[in-house]
Structure formats: C-alpha cells, structure tokens
N, C-alpha and C. Protein backbone atom coordinates (compact mmCIF):
# COMPACT_ATOMS: atom_id res chain seq x y z
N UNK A 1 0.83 -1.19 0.00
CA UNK A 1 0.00 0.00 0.00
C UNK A 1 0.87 1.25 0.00
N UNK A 2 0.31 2.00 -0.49
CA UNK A 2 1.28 3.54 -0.90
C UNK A 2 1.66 4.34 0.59
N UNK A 3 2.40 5.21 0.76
CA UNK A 3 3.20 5.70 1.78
C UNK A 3 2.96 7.55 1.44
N UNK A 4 1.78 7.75 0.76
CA UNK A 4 2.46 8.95 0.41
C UNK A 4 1.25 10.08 1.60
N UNK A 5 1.13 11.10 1.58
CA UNK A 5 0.92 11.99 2.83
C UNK A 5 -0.58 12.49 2.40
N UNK A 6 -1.42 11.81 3.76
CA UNK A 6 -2.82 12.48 2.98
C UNK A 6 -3.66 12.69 4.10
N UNK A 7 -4.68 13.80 4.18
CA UNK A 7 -5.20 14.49 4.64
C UNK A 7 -6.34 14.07 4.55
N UNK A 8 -7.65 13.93 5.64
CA UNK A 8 -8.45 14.08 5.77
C UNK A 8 -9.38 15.34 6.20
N UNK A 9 -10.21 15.74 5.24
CA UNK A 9 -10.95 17.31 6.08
C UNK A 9 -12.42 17.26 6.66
N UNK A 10 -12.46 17.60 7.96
CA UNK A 10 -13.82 17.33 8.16
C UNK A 10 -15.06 18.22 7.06
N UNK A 11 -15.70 18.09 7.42
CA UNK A 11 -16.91 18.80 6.76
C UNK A 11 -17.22 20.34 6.81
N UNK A 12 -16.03 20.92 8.26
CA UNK A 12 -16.75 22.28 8.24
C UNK A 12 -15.06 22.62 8.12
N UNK A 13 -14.14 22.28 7.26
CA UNK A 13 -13.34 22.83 7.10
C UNK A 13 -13.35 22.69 5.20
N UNK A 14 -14.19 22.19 4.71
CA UNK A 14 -14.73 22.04 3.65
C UNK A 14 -16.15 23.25 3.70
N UNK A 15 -17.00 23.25 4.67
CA UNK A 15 -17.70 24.16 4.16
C UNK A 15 -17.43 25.70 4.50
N UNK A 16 -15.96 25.83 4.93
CA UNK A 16 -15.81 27.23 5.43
C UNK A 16 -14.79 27.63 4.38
N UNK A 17 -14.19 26.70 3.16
CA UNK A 17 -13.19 26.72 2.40
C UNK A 17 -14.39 27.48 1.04
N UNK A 18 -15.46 26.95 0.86
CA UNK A 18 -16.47 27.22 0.08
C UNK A 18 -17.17 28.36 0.48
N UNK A 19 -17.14 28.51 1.56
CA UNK A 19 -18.28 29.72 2.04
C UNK A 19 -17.15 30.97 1.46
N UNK A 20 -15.91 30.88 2.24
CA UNK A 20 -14.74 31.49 1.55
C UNK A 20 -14.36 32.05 0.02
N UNK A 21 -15.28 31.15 -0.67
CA UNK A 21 -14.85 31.50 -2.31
C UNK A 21 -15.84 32.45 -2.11
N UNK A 22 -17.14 32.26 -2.08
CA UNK A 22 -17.97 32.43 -2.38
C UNK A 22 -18.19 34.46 -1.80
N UNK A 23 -17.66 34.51 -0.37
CA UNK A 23 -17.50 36.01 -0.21
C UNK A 23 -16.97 36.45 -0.79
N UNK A 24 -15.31 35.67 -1.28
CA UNK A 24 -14.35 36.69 -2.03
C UNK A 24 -14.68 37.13 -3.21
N UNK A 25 -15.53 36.56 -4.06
CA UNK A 25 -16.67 36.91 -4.93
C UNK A 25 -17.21 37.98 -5.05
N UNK A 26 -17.77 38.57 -3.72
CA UNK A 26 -18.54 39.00 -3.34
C UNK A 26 -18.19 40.30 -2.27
N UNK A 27 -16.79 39.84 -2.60
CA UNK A 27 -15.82 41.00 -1.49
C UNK A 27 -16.70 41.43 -0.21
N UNK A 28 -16.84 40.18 0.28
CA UNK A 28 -17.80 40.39 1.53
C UNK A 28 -16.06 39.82 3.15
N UNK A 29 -16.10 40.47 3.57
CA UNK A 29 -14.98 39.76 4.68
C UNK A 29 -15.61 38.27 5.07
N UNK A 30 -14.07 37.85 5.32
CA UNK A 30 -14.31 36.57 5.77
C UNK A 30 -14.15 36.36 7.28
N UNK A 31 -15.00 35.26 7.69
CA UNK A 31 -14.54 34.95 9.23
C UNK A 31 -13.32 34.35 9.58
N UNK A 32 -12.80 34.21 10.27
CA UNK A 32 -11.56 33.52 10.81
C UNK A 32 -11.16 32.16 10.50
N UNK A 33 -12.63 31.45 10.62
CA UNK A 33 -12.71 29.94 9.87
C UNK A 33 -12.46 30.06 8.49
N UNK A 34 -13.00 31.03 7.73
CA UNK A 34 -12.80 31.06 6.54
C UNK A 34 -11.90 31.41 5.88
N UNK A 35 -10.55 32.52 6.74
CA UNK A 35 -9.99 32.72 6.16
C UNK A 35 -9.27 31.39 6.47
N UNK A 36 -8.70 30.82 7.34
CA UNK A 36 -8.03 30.01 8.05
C UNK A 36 -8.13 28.84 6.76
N UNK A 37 -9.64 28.55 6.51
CA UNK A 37 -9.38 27.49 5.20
C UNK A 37 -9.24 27.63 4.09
N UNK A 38 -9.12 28.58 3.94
CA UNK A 38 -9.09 29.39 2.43
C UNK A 38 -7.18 29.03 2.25
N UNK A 39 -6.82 29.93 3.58
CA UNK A 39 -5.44 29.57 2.81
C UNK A 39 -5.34 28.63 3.23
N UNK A 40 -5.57 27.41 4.26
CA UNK A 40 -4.77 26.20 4.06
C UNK A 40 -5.06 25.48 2.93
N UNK A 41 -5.79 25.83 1.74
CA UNK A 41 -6.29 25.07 0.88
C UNK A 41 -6.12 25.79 -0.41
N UNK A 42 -5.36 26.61 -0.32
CA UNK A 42 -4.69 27.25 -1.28
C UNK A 42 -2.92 27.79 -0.87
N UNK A 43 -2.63 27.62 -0.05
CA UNK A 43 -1.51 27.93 0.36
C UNK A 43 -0.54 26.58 0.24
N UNK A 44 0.82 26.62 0.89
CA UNK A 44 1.84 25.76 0.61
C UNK A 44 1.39 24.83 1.72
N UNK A 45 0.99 24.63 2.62
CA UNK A 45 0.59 23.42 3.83
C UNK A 45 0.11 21.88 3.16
N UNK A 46 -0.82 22.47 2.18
CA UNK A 46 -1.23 21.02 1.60
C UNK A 46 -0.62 20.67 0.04
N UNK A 47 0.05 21.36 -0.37
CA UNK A 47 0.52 21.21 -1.54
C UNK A 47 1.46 19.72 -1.83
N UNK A 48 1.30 18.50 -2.53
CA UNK A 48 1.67 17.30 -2.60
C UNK A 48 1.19 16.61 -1.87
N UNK A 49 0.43 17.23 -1.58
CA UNK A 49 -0.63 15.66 -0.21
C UNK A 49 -1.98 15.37 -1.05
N UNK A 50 -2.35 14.05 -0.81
CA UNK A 50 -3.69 14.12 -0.95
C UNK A 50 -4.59 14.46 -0.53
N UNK A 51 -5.70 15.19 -0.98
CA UNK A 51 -7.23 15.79 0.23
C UNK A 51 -8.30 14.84 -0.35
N UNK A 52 -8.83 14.44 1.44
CA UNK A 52 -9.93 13.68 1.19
C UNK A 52 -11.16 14.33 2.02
N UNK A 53 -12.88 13.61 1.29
CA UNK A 53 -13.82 14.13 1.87
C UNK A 53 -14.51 12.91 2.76
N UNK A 54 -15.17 12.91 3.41
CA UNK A 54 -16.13 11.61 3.38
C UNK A 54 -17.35 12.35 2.27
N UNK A 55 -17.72 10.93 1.86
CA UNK A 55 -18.76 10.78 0.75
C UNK A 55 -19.76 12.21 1.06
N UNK A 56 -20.58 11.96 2.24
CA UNK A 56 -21.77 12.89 3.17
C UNK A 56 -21.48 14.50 2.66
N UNK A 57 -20.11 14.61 2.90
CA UNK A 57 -19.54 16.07 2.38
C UNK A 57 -19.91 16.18 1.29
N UNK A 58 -19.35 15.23 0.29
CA UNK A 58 -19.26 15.46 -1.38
C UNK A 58 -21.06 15.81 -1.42
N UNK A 59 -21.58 15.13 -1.14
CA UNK A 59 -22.91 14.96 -1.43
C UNK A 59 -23.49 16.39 -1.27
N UNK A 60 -23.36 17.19 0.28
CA UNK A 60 -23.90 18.29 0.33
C UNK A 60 -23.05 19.21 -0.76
N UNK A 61 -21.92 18.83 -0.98
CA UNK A 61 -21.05 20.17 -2.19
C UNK A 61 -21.11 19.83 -3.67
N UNK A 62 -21.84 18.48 -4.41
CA UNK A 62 -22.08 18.15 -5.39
C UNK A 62 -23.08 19.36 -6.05
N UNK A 63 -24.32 19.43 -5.24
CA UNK A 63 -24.93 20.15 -6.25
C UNK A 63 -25.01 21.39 -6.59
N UNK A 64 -23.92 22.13 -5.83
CA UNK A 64 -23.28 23.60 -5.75
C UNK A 64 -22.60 23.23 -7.11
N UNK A 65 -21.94 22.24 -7.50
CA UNK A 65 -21.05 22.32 -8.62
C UNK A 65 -21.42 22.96 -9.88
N UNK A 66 -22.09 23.06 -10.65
CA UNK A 66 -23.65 23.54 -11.28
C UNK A 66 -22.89 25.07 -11.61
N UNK A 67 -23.27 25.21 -10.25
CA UNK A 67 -24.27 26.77 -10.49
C UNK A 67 -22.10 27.96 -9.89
N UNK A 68 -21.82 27.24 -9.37
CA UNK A 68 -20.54 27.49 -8.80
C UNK A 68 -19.13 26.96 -9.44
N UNK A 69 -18.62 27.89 -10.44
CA UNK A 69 -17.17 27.07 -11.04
C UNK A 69 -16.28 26.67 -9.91
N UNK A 70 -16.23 27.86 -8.82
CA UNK A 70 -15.09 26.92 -8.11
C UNK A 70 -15.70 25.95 -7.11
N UNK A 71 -17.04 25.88 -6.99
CA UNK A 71 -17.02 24.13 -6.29
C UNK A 71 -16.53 23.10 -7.42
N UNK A 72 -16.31 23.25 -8.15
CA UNK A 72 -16.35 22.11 -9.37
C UNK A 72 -14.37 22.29 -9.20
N UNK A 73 -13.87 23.13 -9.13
CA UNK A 73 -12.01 23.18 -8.73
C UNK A 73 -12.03 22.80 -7.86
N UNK A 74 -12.77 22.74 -6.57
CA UNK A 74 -12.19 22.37 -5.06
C UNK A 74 -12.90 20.94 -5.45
N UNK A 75 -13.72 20.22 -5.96
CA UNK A 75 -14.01 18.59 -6.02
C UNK A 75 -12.85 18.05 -7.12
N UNK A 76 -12.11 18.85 -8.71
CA UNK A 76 -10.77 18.40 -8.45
C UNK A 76 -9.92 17.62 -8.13
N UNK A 77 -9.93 18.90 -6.42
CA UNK A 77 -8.63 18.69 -5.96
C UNK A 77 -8.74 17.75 -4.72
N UNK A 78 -10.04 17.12 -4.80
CA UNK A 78 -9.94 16.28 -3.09
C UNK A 78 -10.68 14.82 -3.75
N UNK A 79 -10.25 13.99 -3.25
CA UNK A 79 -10.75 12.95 -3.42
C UNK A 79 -11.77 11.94 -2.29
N UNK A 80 -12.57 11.26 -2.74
CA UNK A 80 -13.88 10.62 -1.50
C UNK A 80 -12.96 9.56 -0.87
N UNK A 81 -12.96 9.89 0.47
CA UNK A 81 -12.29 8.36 1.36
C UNK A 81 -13.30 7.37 1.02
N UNK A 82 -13.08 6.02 1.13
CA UNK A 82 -13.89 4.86 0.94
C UNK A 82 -13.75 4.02 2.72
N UNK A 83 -14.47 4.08 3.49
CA UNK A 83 -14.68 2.97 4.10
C UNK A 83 -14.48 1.66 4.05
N UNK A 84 -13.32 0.85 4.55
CA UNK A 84 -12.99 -0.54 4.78
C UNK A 84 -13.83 -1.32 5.68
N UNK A 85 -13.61 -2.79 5.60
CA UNK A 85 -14.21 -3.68 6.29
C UNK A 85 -14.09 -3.37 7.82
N UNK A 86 -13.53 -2.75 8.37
CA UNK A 86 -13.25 -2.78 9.95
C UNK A 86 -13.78 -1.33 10.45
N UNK A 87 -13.84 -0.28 9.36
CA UNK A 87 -14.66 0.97 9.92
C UNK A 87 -15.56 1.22 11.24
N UNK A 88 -16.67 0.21 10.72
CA UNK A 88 -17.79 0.28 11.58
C UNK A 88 -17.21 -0.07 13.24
N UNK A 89 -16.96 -1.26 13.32
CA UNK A 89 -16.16 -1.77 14.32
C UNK A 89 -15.70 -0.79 15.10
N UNK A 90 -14.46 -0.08 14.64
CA UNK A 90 -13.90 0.67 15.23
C UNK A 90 -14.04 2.00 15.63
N UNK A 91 -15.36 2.82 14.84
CA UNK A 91 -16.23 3.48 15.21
C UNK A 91 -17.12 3.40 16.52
N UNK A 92 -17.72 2.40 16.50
CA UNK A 92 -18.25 1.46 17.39
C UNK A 92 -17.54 2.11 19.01
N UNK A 93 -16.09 1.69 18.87
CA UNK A 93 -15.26 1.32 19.86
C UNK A 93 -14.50 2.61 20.17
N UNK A 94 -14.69 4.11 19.31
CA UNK A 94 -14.61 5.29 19.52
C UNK A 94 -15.71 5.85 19.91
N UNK A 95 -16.98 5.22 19.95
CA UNK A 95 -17.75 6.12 20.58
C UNK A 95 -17.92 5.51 21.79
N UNK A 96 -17.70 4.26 22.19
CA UNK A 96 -17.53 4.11 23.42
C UNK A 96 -16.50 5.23 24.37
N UNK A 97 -15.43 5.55 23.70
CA UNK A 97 -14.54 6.51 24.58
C UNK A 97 -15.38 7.86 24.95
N UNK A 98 -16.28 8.06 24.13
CA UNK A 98 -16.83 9.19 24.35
C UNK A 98 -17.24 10.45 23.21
N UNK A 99 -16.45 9.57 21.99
CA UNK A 99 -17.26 10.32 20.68
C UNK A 99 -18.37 10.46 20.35
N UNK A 100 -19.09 11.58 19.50
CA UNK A 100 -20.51 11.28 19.04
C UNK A 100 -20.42 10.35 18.02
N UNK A 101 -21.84 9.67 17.37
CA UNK A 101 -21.71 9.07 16.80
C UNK A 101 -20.76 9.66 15.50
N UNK A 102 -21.11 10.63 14.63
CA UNK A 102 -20.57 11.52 13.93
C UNK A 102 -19.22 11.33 13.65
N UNK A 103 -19.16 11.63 15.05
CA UNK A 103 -17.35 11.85 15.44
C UNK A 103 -16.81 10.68 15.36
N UNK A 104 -17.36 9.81 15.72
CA UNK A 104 -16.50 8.38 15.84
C UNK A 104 -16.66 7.79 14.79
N UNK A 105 -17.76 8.07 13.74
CA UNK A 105 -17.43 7.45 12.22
C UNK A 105 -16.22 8.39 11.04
N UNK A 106 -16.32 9.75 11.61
CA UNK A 106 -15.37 10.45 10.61
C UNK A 106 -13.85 9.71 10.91
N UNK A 107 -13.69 9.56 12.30
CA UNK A 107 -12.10 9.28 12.94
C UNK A 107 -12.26 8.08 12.94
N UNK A 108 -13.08 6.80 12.60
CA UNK A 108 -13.20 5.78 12.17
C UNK A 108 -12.60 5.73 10.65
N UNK A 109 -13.09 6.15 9.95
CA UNK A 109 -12.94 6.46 7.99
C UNK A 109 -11.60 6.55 8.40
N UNK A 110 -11.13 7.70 9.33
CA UNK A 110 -9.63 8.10 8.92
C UNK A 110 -8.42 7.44 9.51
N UNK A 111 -8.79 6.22 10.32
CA UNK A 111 -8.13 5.13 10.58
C UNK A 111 -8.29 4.12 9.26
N UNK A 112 -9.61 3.88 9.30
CA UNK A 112 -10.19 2.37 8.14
C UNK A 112 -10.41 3.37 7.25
N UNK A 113 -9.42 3.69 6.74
CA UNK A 113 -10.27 4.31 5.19
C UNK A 113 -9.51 4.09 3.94
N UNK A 114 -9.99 4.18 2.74
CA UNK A 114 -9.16 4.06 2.00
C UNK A 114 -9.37 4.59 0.46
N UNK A 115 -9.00 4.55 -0.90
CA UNK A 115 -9.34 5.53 -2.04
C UNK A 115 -9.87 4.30 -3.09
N UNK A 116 -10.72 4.18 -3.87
CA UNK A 116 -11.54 3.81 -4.35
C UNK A 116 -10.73 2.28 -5.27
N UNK A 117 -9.42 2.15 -5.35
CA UNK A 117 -8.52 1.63 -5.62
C UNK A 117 -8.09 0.83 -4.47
N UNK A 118 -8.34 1.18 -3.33
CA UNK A 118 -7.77 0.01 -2.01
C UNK A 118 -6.32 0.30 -1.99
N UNK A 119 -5.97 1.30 -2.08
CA UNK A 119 -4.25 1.52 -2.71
C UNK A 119 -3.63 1.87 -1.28
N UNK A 120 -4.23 2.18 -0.13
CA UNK A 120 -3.60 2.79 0.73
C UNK A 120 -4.38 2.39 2.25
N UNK A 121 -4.18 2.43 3.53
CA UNK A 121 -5.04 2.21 4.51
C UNK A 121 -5.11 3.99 5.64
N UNK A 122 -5.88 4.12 5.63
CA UNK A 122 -6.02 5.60 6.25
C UNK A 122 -5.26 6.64 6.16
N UNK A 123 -5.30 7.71 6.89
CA UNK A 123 -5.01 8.76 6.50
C UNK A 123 -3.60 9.18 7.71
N UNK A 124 -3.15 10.24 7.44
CA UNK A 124 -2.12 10.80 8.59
C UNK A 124 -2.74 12.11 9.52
N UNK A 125 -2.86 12.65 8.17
CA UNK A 125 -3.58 13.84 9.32
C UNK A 125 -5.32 13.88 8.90
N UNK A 126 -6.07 14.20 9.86
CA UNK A 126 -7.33 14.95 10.01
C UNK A 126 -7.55 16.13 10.78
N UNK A 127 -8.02 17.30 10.01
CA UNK A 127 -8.01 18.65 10.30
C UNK A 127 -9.20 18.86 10.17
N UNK A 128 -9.06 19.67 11.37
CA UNK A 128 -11.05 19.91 11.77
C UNK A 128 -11.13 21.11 12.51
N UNK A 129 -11.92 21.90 12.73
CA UNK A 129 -12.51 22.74 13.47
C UNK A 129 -13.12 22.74 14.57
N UNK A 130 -13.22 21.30 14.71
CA UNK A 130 -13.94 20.71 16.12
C UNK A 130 -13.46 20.71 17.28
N UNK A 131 -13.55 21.89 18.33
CA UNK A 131 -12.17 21.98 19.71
C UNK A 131 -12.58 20.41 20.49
N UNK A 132 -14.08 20.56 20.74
CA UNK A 132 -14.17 19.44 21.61
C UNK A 132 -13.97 17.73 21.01
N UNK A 133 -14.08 17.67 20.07
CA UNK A 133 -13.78 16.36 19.08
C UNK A 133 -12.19 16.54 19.27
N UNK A 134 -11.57 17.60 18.76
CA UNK A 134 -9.52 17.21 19.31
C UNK A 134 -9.33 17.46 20.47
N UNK A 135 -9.80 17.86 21.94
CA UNK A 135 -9.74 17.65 23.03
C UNK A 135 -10.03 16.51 23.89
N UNK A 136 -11.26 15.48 23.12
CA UNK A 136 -11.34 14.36 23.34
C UNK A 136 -10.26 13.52 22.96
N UNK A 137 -9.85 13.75 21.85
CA UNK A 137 -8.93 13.15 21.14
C UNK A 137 -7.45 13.36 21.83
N UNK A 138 -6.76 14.46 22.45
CA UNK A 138 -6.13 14.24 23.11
C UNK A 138 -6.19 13.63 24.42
N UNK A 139 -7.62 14.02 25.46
CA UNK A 139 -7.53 12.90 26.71
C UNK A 139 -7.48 11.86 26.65
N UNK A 140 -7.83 11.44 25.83
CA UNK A 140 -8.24 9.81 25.46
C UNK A 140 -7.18 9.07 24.70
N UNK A 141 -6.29 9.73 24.58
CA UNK A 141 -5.37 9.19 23.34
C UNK A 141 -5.01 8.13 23.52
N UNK A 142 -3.93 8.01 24.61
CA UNK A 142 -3.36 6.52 25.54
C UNK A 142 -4.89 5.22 25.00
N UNK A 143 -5.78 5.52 25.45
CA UNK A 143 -6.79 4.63 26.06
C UNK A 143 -7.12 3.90 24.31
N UNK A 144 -7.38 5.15 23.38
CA UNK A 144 -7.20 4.95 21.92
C UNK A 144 -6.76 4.63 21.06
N UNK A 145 -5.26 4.28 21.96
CA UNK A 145 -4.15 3.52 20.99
C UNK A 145 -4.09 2.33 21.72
N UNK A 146 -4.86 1.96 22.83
CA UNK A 146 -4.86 0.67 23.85
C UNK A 146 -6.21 0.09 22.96
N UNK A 147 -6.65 0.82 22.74
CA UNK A 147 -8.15 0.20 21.96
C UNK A 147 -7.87 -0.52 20.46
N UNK A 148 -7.07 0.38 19.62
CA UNK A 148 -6.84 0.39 18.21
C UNK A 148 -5.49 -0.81 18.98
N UNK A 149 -4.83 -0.82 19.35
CA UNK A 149 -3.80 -2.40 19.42
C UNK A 149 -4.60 -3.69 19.66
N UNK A 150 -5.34 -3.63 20.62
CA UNK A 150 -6.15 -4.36 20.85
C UNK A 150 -7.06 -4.98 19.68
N UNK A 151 -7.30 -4.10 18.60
CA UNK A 151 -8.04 -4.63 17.88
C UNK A 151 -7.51 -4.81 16.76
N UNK A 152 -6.40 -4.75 16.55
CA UNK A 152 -5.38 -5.01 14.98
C UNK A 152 -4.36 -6.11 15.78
N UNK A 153 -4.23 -7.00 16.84
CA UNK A 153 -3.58 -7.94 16.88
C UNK A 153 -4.50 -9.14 16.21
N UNK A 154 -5.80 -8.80 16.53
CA UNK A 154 -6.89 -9.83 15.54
C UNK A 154 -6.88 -9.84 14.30
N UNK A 155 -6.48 -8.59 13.73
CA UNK A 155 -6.43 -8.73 12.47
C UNK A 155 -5.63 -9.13 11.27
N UNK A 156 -6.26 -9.48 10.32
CA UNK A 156 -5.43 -9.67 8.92
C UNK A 156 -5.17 -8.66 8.36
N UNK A 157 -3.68 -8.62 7.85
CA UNK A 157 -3.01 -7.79 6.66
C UNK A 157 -4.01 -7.51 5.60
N UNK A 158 -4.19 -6.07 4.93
CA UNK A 158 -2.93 -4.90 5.45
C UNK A 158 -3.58 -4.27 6.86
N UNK A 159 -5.54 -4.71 7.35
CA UNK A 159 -5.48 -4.32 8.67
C UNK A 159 -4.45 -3.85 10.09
N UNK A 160 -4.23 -4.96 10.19
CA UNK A 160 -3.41 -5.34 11.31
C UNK A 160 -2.22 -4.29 11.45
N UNK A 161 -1.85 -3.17 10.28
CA UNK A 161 -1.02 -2.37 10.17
C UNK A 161 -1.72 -0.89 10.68
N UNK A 162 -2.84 -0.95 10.41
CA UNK A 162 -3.57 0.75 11.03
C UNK A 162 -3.32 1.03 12.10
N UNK A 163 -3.05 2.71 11.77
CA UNK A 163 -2.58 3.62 12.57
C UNK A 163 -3.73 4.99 12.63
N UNK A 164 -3.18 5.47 13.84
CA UNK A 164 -4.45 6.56 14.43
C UNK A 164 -3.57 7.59 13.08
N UNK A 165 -4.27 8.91 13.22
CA UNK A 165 -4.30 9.85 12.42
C UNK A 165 -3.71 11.01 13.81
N UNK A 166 -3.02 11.83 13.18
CA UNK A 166 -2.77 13.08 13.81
C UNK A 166 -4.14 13.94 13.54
N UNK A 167 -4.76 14.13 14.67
CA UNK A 167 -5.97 15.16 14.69
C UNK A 167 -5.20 16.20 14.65
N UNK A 168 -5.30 17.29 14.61
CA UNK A 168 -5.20 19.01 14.30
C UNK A 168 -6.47 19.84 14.25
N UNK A 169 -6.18 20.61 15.26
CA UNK A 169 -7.12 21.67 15.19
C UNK A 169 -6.99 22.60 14.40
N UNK A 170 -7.59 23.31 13.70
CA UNK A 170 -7.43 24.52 12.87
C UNK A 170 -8.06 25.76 13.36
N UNK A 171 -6.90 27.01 12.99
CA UNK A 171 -7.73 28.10 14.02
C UNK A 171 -7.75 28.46 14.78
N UNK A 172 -7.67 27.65 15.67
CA UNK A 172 -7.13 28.29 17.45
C UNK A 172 -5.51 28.35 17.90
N UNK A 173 -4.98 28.08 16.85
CA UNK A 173 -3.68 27.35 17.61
C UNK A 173 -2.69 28.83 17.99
C-alpha cells in the first residue's frame, strides 16, 4: 500500500473553504474559519498531499457544482475516502470513549479508510474545526491507541497495520 501523505478534512473545514470562495466573490470579509481554510487550501501546507472528503460532504457540495465554477475546482482537488471492512467496528469502539456518533465514524474512515482503488489504509492527518472532538482526542489518546492495538492484533493484513491519524485543530492554535 502507498506511503504517500494524505489528509483528511472534516466537513466544516470544507464548508468554510467554500463559504470562503464564495465572499471573495462578493468581497464580503471573511470569518476567521474562513480565512483560516481558504489559505490552508490554497496555500503551501497542503501542496503534494492528498485531500480527502467523506462521501456525506461530497454529497452536500455536489450540487453547488452547477451553479458554482469553483465548487467544481475544489471537487478536483480532493478525493472521497472509501470505508474498509473494519470501519464500523472501530467506530463502534470510539464512541464508546466518548465520541458522538458523527465523530467516531469520521475518525473511524480516517483510521479504516481508504481511495476507491484500495491503494492505501487511512489517512495521517485529520483537520477539523472541532475543539471538543480534538480535546477528546487528546484525553483519550493513551486509552485509543490501547483500543486500536487491541483490535489489529486480531487482524489480517494490510489491517493489522492501522494507525491513528494526527488530529489538528485549525484556528485556534
């Protein structure tokens, strides 16, 4: 499976990257979220990485494509994570720590996830806007990587190789 550097974006760092075009358009100011994703998504940070959505995203930014040239450049440049056999599972076993459901299927995908080709097993980083989703994510971490070992000594290759994702907050830092 490939080694190369890829990004997962939650949903509101996708819809604040769009809301973003859409003022500068409109030379309306942007909020802080927006500027914040505007340039990480045009700036040098993500440049040679892959960007991924979950499907749910694409879906709400598909039918903007239409009527909006640059939703149709930002779908492009990001590609749909695909969900593996062990997703659910391990979703499952993140919301036991204390995720919402939500939360524990996005950071599920970005452990078990993969590109429509099976070419790769999850992601490295996931960048989000969510303080309390990466604050969970740091208390819990230990307990999360006791969980995720626990459940890849059962498994078969290339499973048995998944790794957590670097959460990142965006915005506050």
């Amino acid at each position: 499976m490939s080694n190369s550097n890829r990004v997962l974006l939650d949903k509101n760092v996708a819809r604040n990257f769009l809301s973003a075009l859409a003022k500068r358009a409109l030379t309306i100011p942007l909020t802080r979220d927006e500027q914040v994703a505007f340039e990480l998504l045009n700036g040098e940070t993500l440049k040679g990485k892959r960007i991924f959505i979950v499907a749910a995203t694409d879906n709400v930014i598909e039918p903007l494509e239409e009527k909006y040239p640059d939703v149709r450049d930002f779908r492009d440049r990001i590609e749909i994570i695909v969900p593996t056999h062990y997703w659910r599972r391990w979703s499952r076993r993140l919301q036991r720590v204390g995720f919402t459901r939500e939360d524990a299927r996005v950071l599920g995908i970005s452990t078990f996830g993969t590109d429509e080709e099976g070419s790769f097993l999850g992601v490295q980083e996931f960048l989000t806007f969510d303080k309390p989703l990466v604050t969970l994510f740091e208390i819990a971490n230990e307990q999360i990587k006791q969980k995720l070992e626990a459940m890849r000594r059962n498994l078969e290759p290339p499973y048995d190789d998944a790794e957590l994702p670097e959460v990142r907050l965006l915005g506050r830092e």
